[in-house]
Protein backbone atom coordinates (compact mmCIF):
# COMPACT_ATOMS: atom_id res chain seq x y z
CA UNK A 1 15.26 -13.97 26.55
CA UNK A 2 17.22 -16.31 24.57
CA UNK A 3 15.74 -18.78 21.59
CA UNK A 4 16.42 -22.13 21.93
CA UNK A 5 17.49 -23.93 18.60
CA UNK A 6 14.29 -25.05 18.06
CA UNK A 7 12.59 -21.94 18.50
CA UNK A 8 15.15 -20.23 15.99
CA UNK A 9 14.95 -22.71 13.53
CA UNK A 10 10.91 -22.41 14.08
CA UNK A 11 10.75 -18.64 13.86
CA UNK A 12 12.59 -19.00 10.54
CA UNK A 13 10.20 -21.22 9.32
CA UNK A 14 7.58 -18.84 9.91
CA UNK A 15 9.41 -16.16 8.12
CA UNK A 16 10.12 -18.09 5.30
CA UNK A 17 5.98 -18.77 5.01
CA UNK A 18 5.61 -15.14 5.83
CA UNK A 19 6.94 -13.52 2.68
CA UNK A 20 6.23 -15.25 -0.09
CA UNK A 21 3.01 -14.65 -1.95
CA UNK A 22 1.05 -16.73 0.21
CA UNK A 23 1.86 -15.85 3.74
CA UNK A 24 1.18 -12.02 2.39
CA UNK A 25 -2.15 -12.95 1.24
CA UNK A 26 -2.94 -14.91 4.26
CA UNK A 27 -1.85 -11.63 6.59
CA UNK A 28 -3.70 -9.06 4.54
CA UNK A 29 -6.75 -7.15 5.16
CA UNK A 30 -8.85 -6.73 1.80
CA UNK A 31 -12.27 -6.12 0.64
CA UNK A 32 -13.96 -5.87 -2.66
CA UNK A 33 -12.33 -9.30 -3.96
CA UNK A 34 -15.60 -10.80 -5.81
CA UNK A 35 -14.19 -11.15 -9.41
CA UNK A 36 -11.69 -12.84 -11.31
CA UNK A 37 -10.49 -8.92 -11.97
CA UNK A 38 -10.09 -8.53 -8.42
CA UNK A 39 -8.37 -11.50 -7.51
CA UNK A 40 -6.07 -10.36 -10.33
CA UNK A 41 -5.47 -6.94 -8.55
CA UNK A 42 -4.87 -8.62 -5.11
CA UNK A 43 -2.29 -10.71 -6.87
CA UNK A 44 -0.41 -7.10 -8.23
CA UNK A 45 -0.93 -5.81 -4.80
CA UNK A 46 1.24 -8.92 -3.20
CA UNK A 47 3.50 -8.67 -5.40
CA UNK A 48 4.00 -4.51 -4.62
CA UNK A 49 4.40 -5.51 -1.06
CA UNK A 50 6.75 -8.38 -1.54
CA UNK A 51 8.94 -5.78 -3.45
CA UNK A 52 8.84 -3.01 -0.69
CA UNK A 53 10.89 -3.45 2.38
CA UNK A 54 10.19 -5.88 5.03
CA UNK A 55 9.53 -2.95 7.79
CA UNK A 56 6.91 -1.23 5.41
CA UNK A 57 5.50 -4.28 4.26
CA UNK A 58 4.89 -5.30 7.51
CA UNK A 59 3.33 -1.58 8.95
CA UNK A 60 0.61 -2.14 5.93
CA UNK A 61 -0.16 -5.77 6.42
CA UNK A 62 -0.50 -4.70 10.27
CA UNK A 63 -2.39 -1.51 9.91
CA UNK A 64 -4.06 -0.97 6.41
CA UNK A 65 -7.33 -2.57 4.82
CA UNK A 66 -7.11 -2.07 1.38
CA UNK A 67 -10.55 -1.91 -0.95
CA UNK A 68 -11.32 -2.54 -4.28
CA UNK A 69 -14.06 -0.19 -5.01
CA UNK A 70 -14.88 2.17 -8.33
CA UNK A 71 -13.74 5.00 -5.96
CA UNK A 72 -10.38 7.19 -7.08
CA UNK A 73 -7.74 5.56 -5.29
CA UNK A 74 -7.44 7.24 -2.05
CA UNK A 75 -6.30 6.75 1.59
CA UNK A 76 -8.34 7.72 4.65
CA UNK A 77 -8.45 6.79 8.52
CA UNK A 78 -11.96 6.06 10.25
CA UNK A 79 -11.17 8.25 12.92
CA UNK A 80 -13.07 6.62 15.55
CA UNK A 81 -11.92 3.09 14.53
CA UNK A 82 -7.65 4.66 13.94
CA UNK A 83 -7.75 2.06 10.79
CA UNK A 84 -6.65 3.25 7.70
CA UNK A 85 -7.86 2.24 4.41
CA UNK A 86 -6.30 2.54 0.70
CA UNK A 87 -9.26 2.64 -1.71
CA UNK A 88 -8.24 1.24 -5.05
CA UNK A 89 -9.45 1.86 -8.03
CA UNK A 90 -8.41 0.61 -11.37
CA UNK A 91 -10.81 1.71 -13.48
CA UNK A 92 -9.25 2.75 -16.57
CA UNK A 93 -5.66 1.34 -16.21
CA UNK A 94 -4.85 -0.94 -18.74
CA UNK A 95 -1.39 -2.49 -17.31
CA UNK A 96 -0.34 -4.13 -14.52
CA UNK A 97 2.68 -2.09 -14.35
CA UNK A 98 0.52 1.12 -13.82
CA UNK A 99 -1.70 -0.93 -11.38
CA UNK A 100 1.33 -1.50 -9.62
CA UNK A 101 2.84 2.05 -9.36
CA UNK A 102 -0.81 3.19 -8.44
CA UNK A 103 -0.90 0.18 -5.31
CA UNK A 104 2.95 2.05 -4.15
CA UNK A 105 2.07 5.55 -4.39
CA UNK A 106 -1.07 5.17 -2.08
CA UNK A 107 1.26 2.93 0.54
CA UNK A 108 3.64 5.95 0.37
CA UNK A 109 0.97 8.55 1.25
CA UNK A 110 0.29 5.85 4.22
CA UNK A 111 4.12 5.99 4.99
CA UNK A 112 5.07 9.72 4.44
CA UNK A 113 1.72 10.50 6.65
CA UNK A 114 1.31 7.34 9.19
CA UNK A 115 0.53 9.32 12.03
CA UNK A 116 -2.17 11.60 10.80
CA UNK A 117 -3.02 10.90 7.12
CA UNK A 118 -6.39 12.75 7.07
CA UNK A 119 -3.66 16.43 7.57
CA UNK A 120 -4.29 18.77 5.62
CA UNK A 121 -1.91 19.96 3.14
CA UNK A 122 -0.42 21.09 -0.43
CA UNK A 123 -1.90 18.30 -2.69
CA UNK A 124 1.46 18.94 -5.00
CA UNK A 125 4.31 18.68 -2.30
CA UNK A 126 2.09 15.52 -0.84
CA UNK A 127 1.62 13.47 -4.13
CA UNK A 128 5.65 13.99 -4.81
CA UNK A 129 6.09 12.84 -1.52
CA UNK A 130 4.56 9.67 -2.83
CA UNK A 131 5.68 9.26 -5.85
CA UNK A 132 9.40 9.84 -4.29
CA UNK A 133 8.55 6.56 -1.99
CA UNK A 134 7.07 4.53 -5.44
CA UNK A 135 10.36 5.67 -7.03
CA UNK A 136 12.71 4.86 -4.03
CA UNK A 137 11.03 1.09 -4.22
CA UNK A 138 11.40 0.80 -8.18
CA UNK A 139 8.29 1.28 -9.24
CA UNK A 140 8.51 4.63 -11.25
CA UNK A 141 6.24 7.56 -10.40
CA UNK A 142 2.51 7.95 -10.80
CA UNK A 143 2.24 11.75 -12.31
CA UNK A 144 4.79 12.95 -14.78
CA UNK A 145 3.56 16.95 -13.60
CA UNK A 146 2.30 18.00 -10.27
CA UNK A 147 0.96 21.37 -11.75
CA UNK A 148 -3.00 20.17 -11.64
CA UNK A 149 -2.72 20.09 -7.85
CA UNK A 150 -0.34 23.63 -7.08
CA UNK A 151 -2.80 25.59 -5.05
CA UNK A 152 -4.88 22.68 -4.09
CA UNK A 153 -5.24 21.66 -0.73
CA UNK A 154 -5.23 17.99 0.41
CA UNK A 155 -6.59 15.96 3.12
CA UNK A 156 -3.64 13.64 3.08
């Protein structure tokens, strides 16, 4: 089916809305946002995703809920529900720029494991799978060794 003019130049508008700050925030799924901290770490996470490529930025916003909680920073599917949530937790961090490598190291353990995230799995070869993705999008990596997790096996 072909666009009219008006339907091209309407769709562009729409993407133009779409990925700035605003239309991110207005297409993502959050909880936990009740303080001015929070708010502040919803702002880092927009501007992770506006960084990351359209395609991935768009598989998040359409199937991840992200949570601010005092949880480790995790990712997990409610298997009866198929949603997937990233648990944030920044607890502890002091700079935006590690809040910010932490946000794109749990979205790459929800891209280098989309279709069954809860697999187990060597912890060490799946955390360097991450932190290859937070690389790969400029945002450095999140462990400097992976020798606390040889041996241990993960759920994602």
């Amino acid at each position: 089916m072909k666009l009219t003019q008006q339907q091209k130049q309407q769709k562009k508008k729409y993407e133009e809305w779409e990925n700035p700050e605003e239309g991110i925030h207005y297409n993502l799924s959050i909880l936990g946002e009740t303080t001015y901290e929070d708010e502040r770490n919803t702002f880092l996470i927009i501007q992770v995703l506006k960084r990351l490529p359209k395609k991935i930025r768009e598989k998040v916003i359409d199937e991840v809920t992200l949570i601010h909680t005092t949880a480790d920073g995790t990712l997990c599917r409610w298997p009866a529900e198929e949603v997937t949530f990233i648990i944030l937790n920044f607890r502890g961090i002091k700079t935006d720029k590690v809040k910010m490598r932490t946000i794109a190291h749990e979205i790459g353990h929800f891209i280098s494991s989309p279709k069954n995230p809860l697999k187990p799995g060597p912890a060490d070869r799946n955390e360097k799978m991450a932190d290859d993705l937070a690389e790969k999008w400029g945002f450095g990596r999140a462990y400097k060794s992976y020798k606390k997790f040889k041996g241990v096996s993960s759920i994602i």
